[in-house]
C-alpha atoms as a PDB file:
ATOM      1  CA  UNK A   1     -12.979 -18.057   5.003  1.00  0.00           C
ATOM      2  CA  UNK A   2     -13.416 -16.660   8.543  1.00  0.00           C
ATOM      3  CA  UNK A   3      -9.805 -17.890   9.611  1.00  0.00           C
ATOM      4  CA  UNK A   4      -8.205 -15.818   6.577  1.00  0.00           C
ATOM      5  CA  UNK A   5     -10.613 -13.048   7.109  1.00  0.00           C
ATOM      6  CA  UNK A   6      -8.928 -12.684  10.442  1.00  0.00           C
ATOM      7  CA  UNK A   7      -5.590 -13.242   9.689  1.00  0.00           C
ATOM      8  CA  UNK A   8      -6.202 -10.329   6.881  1.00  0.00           C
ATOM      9  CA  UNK A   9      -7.761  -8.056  10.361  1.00  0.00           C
ATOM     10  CA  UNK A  10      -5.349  -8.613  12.473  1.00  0.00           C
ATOM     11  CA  UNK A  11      -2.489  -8.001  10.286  1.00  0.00           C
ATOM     12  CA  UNK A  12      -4.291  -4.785   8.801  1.00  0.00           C
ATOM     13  CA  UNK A  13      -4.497  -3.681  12.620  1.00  0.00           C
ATOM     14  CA  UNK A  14      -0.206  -4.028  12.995  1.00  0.00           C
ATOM     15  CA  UNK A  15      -0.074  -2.759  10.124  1.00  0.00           C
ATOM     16  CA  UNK A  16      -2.474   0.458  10.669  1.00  0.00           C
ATOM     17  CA  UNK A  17      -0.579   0.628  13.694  1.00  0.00           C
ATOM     18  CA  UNK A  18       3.041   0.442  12.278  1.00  0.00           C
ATOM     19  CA  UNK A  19       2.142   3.102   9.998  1.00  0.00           C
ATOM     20  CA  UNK A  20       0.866   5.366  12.012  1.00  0.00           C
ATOM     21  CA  UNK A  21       3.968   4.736  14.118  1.00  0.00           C
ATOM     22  CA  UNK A  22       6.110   5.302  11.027  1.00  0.00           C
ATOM     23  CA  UNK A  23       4.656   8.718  10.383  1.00  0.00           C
ATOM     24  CA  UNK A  24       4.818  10.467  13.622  1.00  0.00           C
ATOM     25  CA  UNK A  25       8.536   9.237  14.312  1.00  0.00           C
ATOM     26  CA  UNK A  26       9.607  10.378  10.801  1.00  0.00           C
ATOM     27  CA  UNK A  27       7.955  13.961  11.253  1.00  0.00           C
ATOM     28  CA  UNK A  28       9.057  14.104  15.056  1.00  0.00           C
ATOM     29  CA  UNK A  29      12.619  13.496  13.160  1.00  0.00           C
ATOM     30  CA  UNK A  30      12.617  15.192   9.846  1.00  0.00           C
ATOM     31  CA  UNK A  31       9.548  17.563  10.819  1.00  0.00           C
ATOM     32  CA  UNK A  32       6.579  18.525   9.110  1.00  0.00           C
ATOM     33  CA  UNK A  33       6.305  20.498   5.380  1.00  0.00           C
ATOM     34  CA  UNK A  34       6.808  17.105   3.120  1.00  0.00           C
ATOM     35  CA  UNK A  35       4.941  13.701   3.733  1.00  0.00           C
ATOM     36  CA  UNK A  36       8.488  11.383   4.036  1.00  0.00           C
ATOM     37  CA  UNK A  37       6.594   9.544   6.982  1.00  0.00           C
ATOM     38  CA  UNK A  38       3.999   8.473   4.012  1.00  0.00           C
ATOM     39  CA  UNK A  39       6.977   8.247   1.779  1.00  0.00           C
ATOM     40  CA  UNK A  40       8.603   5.965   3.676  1.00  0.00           C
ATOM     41  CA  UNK A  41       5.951   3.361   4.677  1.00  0.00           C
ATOM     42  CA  UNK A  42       5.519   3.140   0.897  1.00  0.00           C
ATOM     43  CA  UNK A  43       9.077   2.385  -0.445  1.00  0.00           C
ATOM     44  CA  UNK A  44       9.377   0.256   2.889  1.00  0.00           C
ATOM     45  CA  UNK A  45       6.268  -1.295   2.209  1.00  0.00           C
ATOM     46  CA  UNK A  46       6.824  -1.977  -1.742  1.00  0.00           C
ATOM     47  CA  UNK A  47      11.221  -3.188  -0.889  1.00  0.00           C
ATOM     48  CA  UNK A  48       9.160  -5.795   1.573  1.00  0.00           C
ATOM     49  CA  UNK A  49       6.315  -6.833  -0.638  1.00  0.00           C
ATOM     50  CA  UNK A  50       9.072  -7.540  -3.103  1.00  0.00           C
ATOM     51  CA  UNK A  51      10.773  -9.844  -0.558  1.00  0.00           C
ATOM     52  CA  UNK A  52       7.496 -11.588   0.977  1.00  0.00           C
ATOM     53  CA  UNK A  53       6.347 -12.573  -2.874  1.00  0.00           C
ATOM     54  CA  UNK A  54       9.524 -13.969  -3.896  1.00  0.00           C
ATOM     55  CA  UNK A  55      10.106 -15.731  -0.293  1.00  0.00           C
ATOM     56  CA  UNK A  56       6.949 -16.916   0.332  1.00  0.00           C
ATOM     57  CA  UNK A  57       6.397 -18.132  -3.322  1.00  0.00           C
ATOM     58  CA  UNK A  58       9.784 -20.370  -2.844  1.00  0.00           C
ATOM     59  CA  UNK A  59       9.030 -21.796   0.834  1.00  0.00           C
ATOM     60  CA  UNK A  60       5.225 -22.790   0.298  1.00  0.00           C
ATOM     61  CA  UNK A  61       4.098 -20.454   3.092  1.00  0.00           C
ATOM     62  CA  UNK A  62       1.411 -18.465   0.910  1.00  0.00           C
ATOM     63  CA  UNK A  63      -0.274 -19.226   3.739  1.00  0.00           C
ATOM     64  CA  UNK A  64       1.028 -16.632   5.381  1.00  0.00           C
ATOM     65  CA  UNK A  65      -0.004 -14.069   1.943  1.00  0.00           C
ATOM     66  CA  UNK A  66      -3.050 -13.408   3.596  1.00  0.00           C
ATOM     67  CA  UNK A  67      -1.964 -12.207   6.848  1.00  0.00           C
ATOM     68  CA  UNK A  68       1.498 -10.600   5.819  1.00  0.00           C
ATOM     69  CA  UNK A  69       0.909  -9.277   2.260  1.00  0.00           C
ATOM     70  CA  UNK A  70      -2.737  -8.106   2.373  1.00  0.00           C
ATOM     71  CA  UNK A  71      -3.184  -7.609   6.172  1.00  0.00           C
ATOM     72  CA  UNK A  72       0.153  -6.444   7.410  1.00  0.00           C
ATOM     73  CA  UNK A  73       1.214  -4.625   4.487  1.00  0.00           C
ATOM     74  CA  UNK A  74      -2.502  -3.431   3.508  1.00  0.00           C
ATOM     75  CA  UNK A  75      -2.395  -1.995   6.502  1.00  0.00           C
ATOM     76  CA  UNK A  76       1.072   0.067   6.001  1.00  0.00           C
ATOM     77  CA  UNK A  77       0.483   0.660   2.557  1.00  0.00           C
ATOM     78  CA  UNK A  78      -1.605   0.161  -0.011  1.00  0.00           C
ATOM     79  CA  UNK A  79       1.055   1.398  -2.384  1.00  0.00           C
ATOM     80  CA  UNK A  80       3.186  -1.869  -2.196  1.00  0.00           C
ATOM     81  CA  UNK A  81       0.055  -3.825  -3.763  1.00  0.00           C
ATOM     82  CA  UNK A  82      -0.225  -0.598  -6.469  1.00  0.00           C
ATOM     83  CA  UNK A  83       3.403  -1.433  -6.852  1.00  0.00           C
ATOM     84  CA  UNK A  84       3.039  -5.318  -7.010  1.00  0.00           C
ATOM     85  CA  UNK A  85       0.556  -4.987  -9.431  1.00  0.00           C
ATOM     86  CA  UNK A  86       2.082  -2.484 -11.869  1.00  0.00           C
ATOM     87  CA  UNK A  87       5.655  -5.030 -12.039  1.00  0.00           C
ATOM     88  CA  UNK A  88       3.394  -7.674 -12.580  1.00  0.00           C
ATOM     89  CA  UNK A  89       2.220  -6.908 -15.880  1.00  0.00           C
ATOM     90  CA  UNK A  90       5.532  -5.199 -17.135  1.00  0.00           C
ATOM     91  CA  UNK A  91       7.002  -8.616 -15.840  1.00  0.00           C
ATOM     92  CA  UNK A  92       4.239 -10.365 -18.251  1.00  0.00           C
ATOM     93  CA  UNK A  93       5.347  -8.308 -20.957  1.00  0.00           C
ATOM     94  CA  UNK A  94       2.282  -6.161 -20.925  1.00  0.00           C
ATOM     95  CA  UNK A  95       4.293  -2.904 -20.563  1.00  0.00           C
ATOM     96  CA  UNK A  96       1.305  -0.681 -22.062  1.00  0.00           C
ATOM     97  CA  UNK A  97      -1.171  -1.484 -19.496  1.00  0.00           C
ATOM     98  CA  UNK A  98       1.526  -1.278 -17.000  1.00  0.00           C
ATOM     99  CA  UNK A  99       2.230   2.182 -18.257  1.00  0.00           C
ATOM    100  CA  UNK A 100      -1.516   2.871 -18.665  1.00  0.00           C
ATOM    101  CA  UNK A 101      -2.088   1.179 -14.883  1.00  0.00           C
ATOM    102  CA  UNK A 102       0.082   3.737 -13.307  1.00  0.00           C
ATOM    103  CA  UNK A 103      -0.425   6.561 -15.062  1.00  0.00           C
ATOM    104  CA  UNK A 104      -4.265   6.053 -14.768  1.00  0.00           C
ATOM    105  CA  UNK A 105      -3.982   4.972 -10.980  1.00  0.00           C
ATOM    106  CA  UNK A 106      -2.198   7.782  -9.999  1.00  0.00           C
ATOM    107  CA  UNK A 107      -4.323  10.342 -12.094  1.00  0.00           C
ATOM    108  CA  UNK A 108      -7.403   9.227 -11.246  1.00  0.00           C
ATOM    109  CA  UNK A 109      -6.824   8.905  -7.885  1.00  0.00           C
ATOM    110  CA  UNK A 110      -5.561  12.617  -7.118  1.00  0.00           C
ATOM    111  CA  UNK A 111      -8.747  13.596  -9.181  1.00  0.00           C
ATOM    112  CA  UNK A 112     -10.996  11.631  -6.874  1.00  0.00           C
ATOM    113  CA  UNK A 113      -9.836  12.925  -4.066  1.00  0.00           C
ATOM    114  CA  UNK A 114      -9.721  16.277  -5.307  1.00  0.00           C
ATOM    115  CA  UNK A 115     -13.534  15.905  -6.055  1.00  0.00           C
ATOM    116  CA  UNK A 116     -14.057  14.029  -2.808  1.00  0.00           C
ATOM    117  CA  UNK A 117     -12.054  17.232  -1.343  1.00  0.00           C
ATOM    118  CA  UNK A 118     -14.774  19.732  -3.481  1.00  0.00           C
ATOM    119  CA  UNK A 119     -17.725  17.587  -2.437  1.00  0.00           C
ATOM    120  CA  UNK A 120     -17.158  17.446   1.186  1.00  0.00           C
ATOM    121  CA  UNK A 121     -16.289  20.934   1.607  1.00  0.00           C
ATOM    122  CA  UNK A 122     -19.292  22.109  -0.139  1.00  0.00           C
ATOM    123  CA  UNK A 123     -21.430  20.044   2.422  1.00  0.00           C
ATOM    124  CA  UNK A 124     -19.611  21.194   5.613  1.00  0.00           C
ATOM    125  CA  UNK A 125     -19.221  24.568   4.768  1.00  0.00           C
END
């Protein structure tokens, strides 16, 4: 447990760090106004997901899943396990509460930040 725990910390800290990398050198290139750094890490971070399943499924080295896929690419972006998730139950044939998944994950979550957003305000103002 402790050995995974750190391969999961120490790949969310490359990650965190990749990301944050990411960003800044997208804005410093495209500029500021539209979030492609965040944009990027995510389809980057879903396209590799997609690989790492499929190769690390094939060569026995899941494990690796907790230091690549949950660490590393925790740490970049959360939106490639979103992502993961949402093919996995179209791929089951579940396409309803793949539909339902995304629309609700992506609803919710802007309205939870949004009242996170309100809240906060309210008690720093």
């Amino acid at each position: 447990m402790f050995l995974t725990l750190a391969q999961v910390a120490l790949g969310g800290a490359v990650g965190a760090s990749l990301r944050y990398l990411t960003n800044t050198g997208v804005m410093r290139l495209i500029g500021p106004g539209f979030p492609w750094g965040t944009m990027t890490c995510n389809v980057v971070g879903s396209f590799i997901m997609g690989v790492l399943v499929v190769v690390l499924a094939n060569v026995g080295g899941n494990k690796f899943a907790s230091l690549l896929i949950t660490g590393l690419l925790g740490g970049f972006t959360t939106f490639s396990a979103f992502s993961l998730d949402a093919v996995t139950l179209f791929e089951r044939g579940a396409i309803m509460p793949a539909a339902a998944y995304v629309m609700a994950s992506v609803v919710v979550s802007i309205a939870a930040l949004t009242i996170g957003l309100f809240l906060a305000r309210g008690f720093v103002s």
